[in-house]
Protein backbone atom coordinates (compact mmCIF):
# COMPACT_ATOMS: atom_id res chain seq x y z
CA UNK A 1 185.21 120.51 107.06
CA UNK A 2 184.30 118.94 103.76
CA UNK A 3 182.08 120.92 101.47
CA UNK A 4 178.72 119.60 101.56
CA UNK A 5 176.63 119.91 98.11
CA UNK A 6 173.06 119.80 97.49
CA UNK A 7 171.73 119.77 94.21
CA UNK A 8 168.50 120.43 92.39
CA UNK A 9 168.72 119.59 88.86
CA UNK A 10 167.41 122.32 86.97
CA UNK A 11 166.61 122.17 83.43
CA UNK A 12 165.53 124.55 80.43
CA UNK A 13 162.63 122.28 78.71
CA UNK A 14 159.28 123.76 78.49
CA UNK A 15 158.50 126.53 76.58
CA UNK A 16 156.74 130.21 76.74
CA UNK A 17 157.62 130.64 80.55
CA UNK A 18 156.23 133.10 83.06
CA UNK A 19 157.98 134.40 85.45
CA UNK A 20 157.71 133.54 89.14
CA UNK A 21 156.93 137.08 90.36
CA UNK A 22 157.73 140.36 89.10
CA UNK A 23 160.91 141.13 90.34
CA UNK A 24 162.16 140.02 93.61
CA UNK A 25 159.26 140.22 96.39
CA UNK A 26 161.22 138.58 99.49
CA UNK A 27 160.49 139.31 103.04
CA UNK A 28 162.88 140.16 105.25
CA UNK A 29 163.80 142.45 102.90
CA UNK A 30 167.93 140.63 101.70
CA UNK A 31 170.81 142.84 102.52
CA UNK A 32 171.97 142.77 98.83
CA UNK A 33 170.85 141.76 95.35
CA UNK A 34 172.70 141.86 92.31
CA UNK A 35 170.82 141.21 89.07
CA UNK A 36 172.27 139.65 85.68
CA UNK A 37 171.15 139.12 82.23
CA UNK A 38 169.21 135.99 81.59
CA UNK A 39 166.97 133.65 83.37
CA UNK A 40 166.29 129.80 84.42
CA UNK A 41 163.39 127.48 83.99
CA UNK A 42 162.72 125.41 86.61
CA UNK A 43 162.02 121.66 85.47
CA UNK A 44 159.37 119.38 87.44
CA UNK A 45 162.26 116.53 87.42
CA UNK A 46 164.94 116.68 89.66
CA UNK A 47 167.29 115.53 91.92
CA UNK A 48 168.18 116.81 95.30
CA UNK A 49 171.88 115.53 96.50
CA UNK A 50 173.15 116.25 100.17
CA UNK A 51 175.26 114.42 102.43
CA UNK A 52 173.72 113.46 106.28
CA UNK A 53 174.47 116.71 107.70
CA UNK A 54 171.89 118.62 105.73
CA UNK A 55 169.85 115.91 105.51
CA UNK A 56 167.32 118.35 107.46
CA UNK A 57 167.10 120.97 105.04
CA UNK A 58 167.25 118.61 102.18
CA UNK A 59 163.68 117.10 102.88
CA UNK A 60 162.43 120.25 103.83
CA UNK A 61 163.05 121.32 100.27
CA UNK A 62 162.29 118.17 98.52
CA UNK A 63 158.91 118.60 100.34
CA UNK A 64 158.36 122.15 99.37
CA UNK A 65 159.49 121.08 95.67
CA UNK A 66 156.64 118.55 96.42
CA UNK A 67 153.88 120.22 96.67
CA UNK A 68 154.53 122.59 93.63
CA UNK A 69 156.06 120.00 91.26
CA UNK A 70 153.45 116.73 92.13
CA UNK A 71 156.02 114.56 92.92
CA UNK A 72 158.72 114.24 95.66
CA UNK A 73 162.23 114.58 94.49
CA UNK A 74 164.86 111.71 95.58
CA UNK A 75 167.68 112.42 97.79
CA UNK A 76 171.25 111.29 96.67
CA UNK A 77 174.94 112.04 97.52
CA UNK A 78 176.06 112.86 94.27
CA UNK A 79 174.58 114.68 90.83
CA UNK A 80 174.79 118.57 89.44
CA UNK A 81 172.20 121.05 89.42
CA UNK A 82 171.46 122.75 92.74
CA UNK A 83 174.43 123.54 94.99
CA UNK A 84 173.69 123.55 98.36
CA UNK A 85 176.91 124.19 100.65
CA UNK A 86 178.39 124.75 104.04
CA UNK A 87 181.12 126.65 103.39
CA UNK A 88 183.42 128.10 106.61
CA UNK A 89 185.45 130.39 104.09
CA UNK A 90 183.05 132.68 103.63
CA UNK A 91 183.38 136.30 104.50
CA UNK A 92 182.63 136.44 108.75
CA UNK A 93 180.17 139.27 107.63
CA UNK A 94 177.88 136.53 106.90
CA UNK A 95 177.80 134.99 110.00
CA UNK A 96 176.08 131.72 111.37
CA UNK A 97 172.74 132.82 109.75
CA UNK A 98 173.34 134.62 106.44
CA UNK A 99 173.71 132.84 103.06
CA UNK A 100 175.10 133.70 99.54
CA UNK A 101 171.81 132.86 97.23
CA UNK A 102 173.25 132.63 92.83
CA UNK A 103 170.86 131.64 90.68
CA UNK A 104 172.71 131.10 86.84
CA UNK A 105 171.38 130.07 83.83
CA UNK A 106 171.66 126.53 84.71
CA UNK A 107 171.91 126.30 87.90
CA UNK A 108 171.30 127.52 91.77
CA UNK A 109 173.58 127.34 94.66
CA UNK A 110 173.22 128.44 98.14
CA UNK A 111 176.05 128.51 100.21
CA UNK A 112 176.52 129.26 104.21
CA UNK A 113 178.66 128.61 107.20
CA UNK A 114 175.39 126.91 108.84
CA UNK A 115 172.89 124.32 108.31
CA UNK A 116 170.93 127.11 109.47
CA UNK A 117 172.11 129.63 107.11
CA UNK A 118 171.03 127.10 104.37
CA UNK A 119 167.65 126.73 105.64
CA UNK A 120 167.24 130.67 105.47
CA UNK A 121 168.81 130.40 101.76
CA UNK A 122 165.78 127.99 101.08
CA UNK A 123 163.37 130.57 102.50
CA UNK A 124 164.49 132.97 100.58
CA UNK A 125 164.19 130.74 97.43
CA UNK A 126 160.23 129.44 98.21
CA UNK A 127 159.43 133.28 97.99
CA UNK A 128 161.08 133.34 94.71
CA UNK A 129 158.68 130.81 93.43
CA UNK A 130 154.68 131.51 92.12
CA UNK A 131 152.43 132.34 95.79
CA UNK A 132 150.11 129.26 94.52
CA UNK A 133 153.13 126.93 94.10
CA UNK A 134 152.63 125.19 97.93
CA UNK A 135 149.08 125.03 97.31
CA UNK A 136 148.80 123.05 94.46
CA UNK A 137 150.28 121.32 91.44
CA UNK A 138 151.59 123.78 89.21
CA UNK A 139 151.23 123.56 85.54
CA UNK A 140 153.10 126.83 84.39
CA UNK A 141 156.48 127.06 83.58
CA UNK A 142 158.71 128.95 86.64
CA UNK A 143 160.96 131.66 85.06
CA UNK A 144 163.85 132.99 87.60
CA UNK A 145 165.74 135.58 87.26
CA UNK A 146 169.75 135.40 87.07
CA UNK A 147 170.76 136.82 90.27
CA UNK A 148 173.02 136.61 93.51
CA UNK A 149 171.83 137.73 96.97
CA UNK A 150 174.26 137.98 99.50
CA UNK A 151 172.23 138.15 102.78
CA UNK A 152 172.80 138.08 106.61
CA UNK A 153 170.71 138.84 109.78
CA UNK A 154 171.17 142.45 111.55
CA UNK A 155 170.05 140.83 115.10
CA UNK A 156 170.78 137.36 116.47
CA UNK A 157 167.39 137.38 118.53
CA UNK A 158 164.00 137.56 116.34
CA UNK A 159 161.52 136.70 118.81
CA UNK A 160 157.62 136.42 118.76
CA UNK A 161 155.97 135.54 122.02
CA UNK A 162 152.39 133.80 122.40
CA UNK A 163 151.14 134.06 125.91
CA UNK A 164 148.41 130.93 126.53
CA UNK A 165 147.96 131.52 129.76
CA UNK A 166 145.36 133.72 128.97
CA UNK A 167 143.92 131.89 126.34
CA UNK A 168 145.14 128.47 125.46
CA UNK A 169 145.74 127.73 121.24
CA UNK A 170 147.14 124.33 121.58
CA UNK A 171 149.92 122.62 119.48
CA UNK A 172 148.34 122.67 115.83
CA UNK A 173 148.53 126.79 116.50
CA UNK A 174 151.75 126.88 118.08
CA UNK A 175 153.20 124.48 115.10
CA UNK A 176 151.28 127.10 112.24
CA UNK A 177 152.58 129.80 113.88
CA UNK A 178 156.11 128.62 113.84
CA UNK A 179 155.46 127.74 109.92
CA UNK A 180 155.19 131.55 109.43
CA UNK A 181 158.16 132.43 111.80
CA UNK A 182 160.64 130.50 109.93
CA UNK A 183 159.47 131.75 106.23
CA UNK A 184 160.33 135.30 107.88
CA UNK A 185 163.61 134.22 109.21
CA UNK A 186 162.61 134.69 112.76
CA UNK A 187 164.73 132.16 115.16
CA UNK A 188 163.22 132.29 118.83
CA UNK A 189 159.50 131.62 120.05
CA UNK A 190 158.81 132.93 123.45
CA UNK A 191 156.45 130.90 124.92
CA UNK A 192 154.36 132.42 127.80
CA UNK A 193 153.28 129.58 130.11
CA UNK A 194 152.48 130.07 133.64
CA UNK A 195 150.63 133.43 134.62
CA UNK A 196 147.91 134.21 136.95
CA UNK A 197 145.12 133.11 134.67
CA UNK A 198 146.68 129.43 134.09
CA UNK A 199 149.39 127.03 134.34
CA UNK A 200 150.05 125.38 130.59
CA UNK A 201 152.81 123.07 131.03
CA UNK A 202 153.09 119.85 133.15
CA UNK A 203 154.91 119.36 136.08
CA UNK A 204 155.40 115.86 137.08
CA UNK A 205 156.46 116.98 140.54
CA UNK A 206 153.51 118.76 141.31
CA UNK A 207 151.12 117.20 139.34
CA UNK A 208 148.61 119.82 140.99
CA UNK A 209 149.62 122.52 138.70
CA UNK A 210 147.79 121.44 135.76
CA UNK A 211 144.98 119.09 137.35
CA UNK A 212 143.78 122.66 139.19
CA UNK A 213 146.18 125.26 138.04
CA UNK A 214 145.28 125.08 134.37
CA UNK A 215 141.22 125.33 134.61
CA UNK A 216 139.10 128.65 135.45
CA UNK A 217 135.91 129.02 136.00
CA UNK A 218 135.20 131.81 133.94
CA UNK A 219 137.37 134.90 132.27
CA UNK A 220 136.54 138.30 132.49
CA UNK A 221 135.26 140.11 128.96
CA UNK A 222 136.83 143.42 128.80
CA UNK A 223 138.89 145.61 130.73
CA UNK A 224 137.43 147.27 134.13
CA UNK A 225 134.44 144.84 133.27
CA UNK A 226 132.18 143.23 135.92
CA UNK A 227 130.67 140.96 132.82
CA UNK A 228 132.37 137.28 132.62
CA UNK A 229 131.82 135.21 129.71
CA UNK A 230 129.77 132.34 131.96
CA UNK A 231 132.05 129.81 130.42
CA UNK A 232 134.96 127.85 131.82
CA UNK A 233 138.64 127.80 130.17
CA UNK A 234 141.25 124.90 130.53
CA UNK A 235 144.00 123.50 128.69
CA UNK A 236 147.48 122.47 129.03
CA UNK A 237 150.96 121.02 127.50
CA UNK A 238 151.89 117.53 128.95
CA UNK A 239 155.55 116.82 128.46
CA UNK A 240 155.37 114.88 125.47
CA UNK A 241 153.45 117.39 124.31
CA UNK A 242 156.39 120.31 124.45
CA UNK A 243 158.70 118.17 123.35
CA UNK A 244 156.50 117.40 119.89
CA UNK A 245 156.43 121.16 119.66
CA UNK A 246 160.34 121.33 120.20
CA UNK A 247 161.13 118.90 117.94
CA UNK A 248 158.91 120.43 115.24
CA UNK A 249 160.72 124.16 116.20
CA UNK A 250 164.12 122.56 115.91
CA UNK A 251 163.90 121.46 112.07
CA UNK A 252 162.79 124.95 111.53
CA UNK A 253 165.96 126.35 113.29
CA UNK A 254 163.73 128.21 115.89
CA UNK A 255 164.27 128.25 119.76
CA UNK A 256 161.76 128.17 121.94
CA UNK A 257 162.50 130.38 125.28
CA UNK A 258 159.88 129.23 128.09
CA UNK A 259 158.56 132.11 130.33
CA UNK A 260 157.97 130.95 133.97
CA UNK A 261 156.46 133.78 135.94
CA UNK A 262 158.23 134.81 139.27
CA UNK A 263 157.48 136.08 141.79
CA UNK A 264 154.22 137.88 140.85
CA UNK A 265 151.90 136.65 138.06
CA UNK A 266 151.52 133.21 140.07
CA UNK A 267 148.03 133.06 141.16
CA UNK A 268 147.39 129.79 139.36
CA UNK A 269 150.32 128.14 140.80
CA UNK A 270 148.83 129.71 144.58
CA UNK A 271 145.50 128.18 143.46
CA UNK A 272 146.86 124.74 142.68
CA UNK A 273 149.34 125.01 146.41
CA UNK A 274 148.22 127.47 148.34
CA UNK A 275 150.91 127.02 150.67
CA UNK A 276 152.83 129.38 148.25
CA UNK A 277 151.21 132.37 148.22
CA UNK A 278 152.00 135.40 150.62
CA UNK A 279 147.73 136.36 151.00
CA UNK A 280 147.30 132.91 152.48
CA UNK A 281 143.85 133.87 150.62
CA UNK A 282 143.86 132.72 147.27
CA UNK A 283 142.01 129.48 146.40
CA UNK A 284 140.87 129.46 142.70
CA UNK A 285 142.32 130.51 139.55
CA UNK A 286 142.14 134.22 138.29
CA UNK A 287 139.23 135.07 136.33
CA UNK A 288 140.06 138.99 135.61
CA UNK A 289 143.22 139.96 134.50
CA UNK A 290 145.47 142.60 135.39
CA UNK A 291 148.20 143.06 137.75
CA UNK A 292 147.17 141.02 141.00
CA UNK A 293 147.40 140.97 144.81
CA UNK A 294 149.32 137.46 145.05
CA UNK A 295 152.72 136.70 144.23
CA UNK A 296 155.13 133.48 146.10
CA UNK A 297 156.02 133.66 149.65
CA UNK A 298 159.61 133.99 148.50
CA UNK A 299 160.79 134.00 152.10
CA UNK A 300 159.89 131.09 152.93
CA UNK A 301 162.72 128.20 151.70
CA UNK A 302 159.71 125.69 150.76
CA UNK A 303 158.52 128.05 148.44
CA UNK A 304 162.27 128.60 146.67
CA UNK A 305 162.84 124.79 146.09
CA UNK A 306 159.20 124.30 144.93
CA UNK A 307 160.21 127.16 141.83
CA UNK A 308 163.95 125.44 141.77
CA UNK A 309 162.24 121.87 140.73
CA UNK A 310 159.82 124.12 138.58
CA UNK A 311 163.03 124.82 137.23
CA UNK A 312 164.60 121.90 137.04
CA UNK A 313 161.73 120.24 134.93
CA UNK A 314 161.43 123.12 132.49
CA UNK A 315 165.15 123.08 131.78
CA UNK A 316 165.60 119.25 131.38
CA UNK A 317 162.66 119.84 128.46
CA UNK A 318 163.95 122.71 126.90
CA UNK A 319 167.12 122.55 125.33
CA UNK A 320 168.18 126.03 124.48
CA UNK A 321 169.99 128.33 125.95
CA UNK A 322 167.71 130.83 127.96
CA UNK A 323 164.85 130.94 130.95
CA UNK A 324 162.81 133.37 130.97
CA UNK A 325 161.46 134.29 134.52
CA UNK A 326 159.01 137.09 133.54
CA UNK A 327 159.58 139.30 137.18
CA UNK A 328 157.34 141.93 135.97
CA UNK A 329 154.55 143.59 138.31
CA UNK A 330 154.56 142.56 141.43
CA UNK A 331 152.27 143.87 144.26
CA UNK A 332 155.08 145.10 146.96
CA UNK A 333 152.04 146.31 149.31
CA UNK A 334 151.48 142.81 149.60
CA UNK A 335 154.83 141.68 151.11
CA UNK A 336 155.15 144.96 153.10
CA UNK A 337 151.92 144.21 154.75
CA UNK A 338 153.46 140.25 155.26
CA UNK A 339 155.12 139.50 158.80
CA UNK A 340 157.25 136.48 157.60
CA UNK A 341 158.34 138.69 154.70
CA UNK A 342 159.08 141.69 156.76
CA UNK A 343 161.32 139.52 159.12
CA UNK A 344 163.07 137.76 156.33
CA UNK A 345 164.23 141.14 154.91
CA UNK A 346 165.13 142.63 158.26
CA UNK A 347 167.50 139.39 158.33
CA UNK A 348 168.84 139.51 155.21
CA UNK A 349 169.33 143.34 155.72
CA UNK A 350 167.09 144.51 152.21
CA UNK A 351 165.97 147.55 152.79
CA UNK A 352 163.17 147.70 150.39
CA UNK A 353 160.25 145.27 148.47
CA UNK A 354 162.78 146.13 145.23
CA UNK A 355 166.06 144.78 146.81
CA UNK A 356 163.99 141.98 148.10
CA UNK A 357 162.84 140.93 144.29
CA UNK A 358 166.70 141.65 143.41
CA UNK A 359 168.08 139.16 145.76
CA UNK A 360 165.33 136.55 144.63
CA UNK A 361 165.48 137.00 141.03
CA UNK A 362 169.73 136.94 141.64
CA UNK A 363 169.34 133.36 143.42
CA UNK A 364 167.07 132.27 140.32
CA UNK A 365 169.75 133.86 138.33
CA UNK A 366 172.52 131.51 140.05
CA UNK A 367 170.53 128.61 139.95
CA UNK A 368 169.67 128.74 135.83
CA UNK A 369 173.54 129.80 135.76
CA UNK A 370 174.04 126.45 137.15
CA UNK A 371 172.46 124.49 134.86
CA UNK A 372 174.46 126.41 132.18
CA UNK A 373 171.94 128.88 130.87
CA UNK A 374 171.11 132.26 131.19
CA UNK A 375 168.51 133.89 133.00
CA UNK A 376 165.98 136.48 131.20
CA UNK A 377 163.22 138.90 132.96
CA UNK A 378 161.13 141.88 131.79
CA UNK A 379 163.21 144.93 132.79
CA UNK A 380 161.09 145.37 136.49
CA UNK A 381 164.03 142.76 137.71
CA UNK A 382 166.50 145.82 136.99
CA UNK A 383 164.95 147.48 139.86
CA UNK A 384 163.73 150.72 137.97
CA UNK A 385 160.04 151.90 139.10
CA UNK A 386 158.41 151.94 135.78
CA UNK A 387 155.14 152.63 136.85
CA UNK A 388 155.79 155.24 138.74
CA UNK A 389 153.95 154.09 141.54
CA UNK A 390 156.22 153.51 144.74
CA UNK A 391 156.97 155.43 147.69
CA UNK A 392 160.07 158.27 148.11
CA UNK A 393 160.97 155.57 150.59
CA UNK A 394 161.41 152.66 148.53
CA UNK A 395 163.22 154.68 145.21
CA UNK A 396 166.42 153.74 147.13
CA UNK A 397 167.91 150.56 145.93
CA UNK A 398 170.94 148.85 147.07
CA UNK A 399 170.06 145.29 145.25
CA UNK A 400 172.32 145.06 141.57
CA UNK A 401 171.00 142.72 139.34
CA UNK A 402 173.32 139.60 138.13
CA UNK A 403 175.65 140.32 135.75
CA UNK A 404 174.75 137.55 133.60
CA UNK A 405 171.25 138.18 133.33
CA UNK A 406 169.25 139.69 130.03
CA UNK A 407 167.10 142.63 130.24
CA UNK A 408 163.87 142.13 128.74
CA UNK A 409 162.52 146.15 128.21
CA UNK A 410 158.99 146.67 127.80
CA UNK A 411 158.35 149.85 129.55
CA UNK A 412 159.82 152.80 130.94
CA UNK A 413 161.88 155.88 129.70
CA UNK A 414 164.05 154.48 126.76
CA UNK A 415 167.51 155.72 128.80
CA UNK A 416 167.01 152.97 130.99
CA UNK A 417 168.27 150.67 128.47
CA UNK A 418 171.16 152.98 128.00
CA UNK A 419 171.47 152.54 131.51
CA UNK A 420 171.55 148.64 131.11
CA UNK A 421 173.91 148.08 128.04
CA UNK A 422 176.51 150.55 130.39
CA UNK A 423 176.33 148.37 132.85
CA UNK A 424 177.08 145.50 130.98
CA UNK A 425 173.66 143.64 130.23
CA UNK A 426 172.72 142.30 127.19
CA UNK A 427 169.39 143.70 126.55
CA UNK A 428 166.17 142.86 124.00
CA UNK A 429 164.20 145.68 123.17
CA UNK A 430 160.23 144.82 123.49
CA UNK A 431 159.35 148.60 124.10
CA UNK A 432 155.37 147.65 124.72
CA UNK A 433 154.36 151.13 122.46
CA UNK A 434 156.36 149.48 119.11
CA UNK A 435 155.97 145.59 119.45
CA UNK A 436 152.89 144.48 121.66
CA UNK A 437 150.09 143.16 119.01
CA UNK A 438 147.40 142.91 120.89
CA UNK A 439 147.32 146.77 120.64
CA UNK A 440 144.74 147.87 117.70
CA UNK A 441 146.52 148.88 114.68
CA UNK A 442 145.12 152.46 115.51
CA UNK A 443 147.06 151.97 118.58
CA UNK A 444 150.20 150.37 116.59
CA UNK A 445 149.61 150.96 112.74
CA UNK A 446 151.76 148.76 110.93
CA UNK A 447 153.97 151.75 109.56
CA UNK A 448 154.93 152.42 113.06
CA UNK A 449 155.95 148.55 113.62
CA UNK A 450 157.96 148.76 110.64
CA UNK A 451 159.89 151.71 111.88
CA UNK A 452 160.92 150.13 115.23
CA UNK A 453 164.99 150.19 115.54
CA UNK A 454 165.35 148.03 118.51
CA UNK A 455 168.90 150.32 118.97
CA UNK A 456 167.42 153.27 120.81
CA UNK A 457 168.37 156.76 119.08
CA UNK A 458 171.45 157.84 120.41
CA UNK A 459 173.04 154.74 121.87
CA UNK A 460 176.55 154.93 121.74
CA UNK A 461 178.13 152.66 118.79
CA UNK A 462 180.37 150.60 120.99
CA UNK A 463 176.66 149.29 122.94
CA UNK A 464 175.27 148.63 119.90
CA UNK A 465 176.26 144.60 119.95
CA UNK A 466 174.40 144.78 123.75
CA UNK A 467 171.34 145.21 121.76
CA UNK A 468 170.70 141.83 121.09
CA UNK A 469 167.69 142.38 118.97
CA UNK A 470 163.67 142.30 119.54
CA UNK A 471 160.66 140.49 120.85
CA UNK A 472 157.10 141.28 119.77
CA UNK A 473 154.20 139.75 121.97
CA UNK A 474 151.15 138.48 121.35
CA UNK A 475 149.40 138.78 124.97
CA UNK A 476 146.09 137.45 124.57
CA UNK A 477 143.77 138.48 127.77
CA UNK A 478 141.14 139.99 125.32
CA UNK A 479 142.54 138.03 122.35
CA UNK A 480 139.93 134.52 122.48
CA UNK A 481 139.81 133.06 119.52
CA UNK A 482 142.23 131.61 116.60
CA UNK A 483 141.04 133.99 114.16
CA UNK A 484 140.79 137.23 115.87
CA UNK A 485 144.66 136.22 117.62
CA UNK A 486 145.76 135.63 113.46
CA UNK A 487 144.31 139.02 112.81
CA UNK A 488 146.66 141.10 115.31
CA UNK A 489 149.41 139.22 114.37
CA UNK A 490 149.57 139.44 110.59
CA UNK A 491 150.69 141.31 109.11
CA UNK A 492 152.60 143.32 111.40
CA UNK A 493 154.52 140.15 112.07
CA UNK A 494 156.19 140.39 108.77
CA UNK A 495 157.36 144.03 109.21
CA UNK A 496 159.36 142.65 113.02
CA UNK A 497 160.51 140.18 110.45
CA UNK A 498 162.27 142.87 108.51
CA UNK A 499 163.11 145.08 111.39
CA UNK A 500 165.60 141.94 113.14
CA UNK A 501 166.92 140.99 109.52
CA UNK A 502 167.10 143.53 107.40
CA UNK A 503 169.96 146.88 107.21
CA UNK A 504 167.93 150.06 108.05
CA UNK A 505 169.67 151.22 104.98
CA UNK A 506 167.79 148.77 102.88
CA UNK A 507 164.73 149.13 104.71
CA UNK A 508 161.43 150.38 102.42
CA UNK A 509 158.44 151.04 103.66
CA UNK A 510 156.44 151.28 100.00
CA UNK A 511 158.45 148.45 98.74
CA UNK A 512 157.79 146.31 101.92
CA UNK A 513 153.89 146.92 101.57
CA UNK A 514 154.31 145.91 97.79
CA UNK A 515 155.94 142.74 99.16
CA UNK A 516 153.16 142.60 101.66
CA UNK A 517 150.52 141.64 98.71
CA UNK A 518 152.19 138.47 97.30
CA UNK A 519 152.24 137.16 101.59
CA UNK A 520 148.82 137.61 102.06
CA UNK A 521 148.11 135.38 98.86
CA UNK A 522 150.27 132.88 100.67
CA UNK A 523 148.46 133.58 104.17
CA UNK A 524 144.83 133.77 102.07
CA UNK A 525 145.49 129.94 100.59
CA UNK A 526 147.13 128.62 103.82
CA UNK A 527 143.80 129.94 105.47
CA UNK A 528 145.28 132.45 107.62
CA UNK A 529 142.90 135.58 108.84
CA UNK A 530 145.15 139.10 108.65
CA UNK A 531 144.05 142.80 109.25
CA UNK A 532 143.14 144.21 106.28
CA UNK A 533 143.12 148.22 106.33
């Protein structure tokens, strides 16, 4: 492959600069910096040069150079200054994310295997420059210091989850909140769709799913709470919508993983067709949250191809690799107390509720398989009672999960994901104690989300790759508004950020809350609320 250049002419002209920051301030923390003698001056005019195949990243910078500089730099295929390159002889070390950042006396140069390893060069290179710099034409010289940074990720999945079932945000959120994702280098949203307390994304099959599915009549104000909130809640993604959002993710080198609940969590969907619930009672949307009564009348074959076309919409929109299926608590006193379910597991010789959600979640598992992707649940699909709430009776379970399926852990005794990566499944750490923000930061300080290691202590070595990396979720039942959502997000969003990236070796608390300070100026002029201690 031919190397592919992109330049930024960079110029010493103006006199008396100041630097850009003092010392290097970026977040994820880079793997390694080496400093030399000397600095460069940035120069309002330039030139960016880059052939078609970065022509992505090339306007992204031009328009970040844009907003600093006054004036929008022109794209060319030729000219010196700033070398951007894809370059496949590069140590493997690096991988398809990392980059080799050099900034010289007259010149900067960012070199990866990847377009995407570029664009994570360039985020490393906006935090280089003044906080203000995005927000407004700068005046001031921009003094940077001589330097290379070799840099790659320590996890391939750095996921953030926003669940709008609960509470719908809407695409100008969504398209913020990915903004802030790809500064920090993190490269999968987990989008939370379909619960009990609404249906977000449209169907075209069963258009019912949104026109009822997606409205309640009123939402519950605090946990164990008879007191409502005496107002209604709707809202919804058409098609055209999610694919805006994808298209906006994909320049920013994030995928988006859409969560489809199954079997439990699906009281909307019942509310919209009742015909697929196993109550036969529910006939509105949720109001109260929780883990409910209903779940799909999975025995029934009407009910399968109704989540199978479910399926086969969601996958036709989304173009990346994984489903996720959610799986998580399901009522099994419900379907033990169901005839037609009690028959259909005497036929198909499952012993217990478990192996029945096994043998479900394994045909869901085939079916995404199908369609060449991968199938991902919270860790309940394993089969593990992580509650601790069945009977002696129903701890026996003959059901194995698909091989090809990823673990999602979120609760239970850390061996279990031993247990998993033995076994052979790829597994994402989401332990709900370490990573779930809507937990008060008395709850989840920000020290302790820094600490995370998504490798539990003691995993053997040769599991480690199993651990693919981490997810941290932004559930929003008692989470309303914009501003109090921002304000359990940031900043503990920035320390995940480090924790997927960044070596544990050149992890620092005290320097990462020094760091910390220059984001929230950025976060304070972009008009985004954060928790201040």
């Amino acid at each position: 492959m031919k190397i592919i250049k992109l330049f930024l002419l960079v110029v010493l002209f103006w006199s008396d600069p100041t630097s850009a920051q003092n010392g290097i301030n970026i977040i994820p923390q880079p793997n390694s910096i080496e400093y030399s003698e000397g600095k460069l001056i940035l120069d309002k005019d330039l030139a960016i040069i880059a052939e078609d195949s970065l022509g992505n990243e090339a306007h992204f910078l031009s328009e970040i150079l844009k907003k600093g500089f006054g004036q929008k730099p022109g794209i060319k295929s030729k000219g010196k200054g700033f070398h951007l390159e894809i370059d496949k002889s590069l140590p493997e070390v690096i991988g398809d994310e990392g980059y080799i950042l050099e900034i010289g006396e007259q010149e900067i140069s960012i070199k990866a295997h990847t377009a995407r390893g570029v664009f994570y060069g360039i985020q490393s290179f906006r935090q280089l420059l003044p906080e203000e710099f995005e927000f407004m034409t700068y005046k001031k010289d921009i003094s940077l210091p001589k330097l290379k940074i070799t840099d790659h990720a320590r996890f391939s999945w750095r996921s953030f989850m926003l669940d709008e079932s609960r509470h719908f945000k809407g695409k100008a959120v969504v398209k913020d909140l990915l903004d802030q994702m790809a500064l920090l280098k993190m490269n999968t949203f987990h989008w939370h769709l379909t619960d009990d307390q609404g249906w977000r994304i449209e169907i075209k099959k069963y258009p019912k799913l949104t026109e009822i599915g997606s409205k309640r009549k009123d939402t519950q104000k605090a946990r164990k709470s008879d007191e409502r909130t005496g107002e209604p809640h709707e809202g919804f993604y058409t098609q055209q919508d999610i694919k805006e959002v994808i298209e906006y993710a994909k320049k920013l080198h994030i995928e988006i993983v859409p969560e489809i609940e199954m079997p439990g969590h699906a009281m909307a969907a019942i509310a919209a067709y009742p015909w697929l619930g196993s109550l036969g009672t529910t006939k509105e949307v949720s109001v109260i949250f929780g883990k409910m009564d209903d779940s799909f009348l999975i025995s029934d074959p009407k009910v399968v191809k109704f989540l199978e076309d479910v399926l086969d919409e969601v996958m036709n929109l989304f173009p990346g690799n994984v489903v996720h299926i959610g799986g998580d608590e399901v009522n099994f006193d419900t379907w033990q107390n169901n005839a037609e379910i009690q028959n259909y597991m005497e036929k198909k010789n499952l012993k217990t509720p478990v192996d029945l959600q096994i043998y479900f979640t394994n045909g869901i598992s085939n079916y995404i398989d199908e369609a060449g992707k991968r199938m991902m649940g919270w860790n309940e699909i394993m089969g593990d009672d992580i509650h601790g709430e069945r009977k002696s009776e129903d701890l026996e379970v003959e059901q194995k999960l698909a091989s090809s399926a990823i673990v999602h852990f979120w609760k239970g005794d850390l061996k279990l994901i031993n247990r998993a990566v033995e076994e052979g499944y790829d597994v994402v750490n989401s332990n709900h104690w370490d990573t779930y923000l809507d937990y008060t930061y008395e709850r989840l300080p920000l020290k302790k989300s820094y600490a995370f290691d998504p490798v539990p202590k003691g995993l053997e070595e040769r599991y480690h790759a199993k651990i693919l990396g981490l997810g941290t979720q932004m559930w929003s039942e008692w989470i309303p508004t914009v501003e109090k959502m921002e304000k359990q997000i940031y900043p503990r969003l920035a320390a995940y950020a480090e924790v997927g990236w960044t070596s544990p070796d050149q992890k620092s608390f005290e320097r990462f809350q020094h760091k910390l300070e220059l984001l929230k100026e950025r976060w304070e002029l972009k008009g985004i609320n954060y928790h201040s201690d």
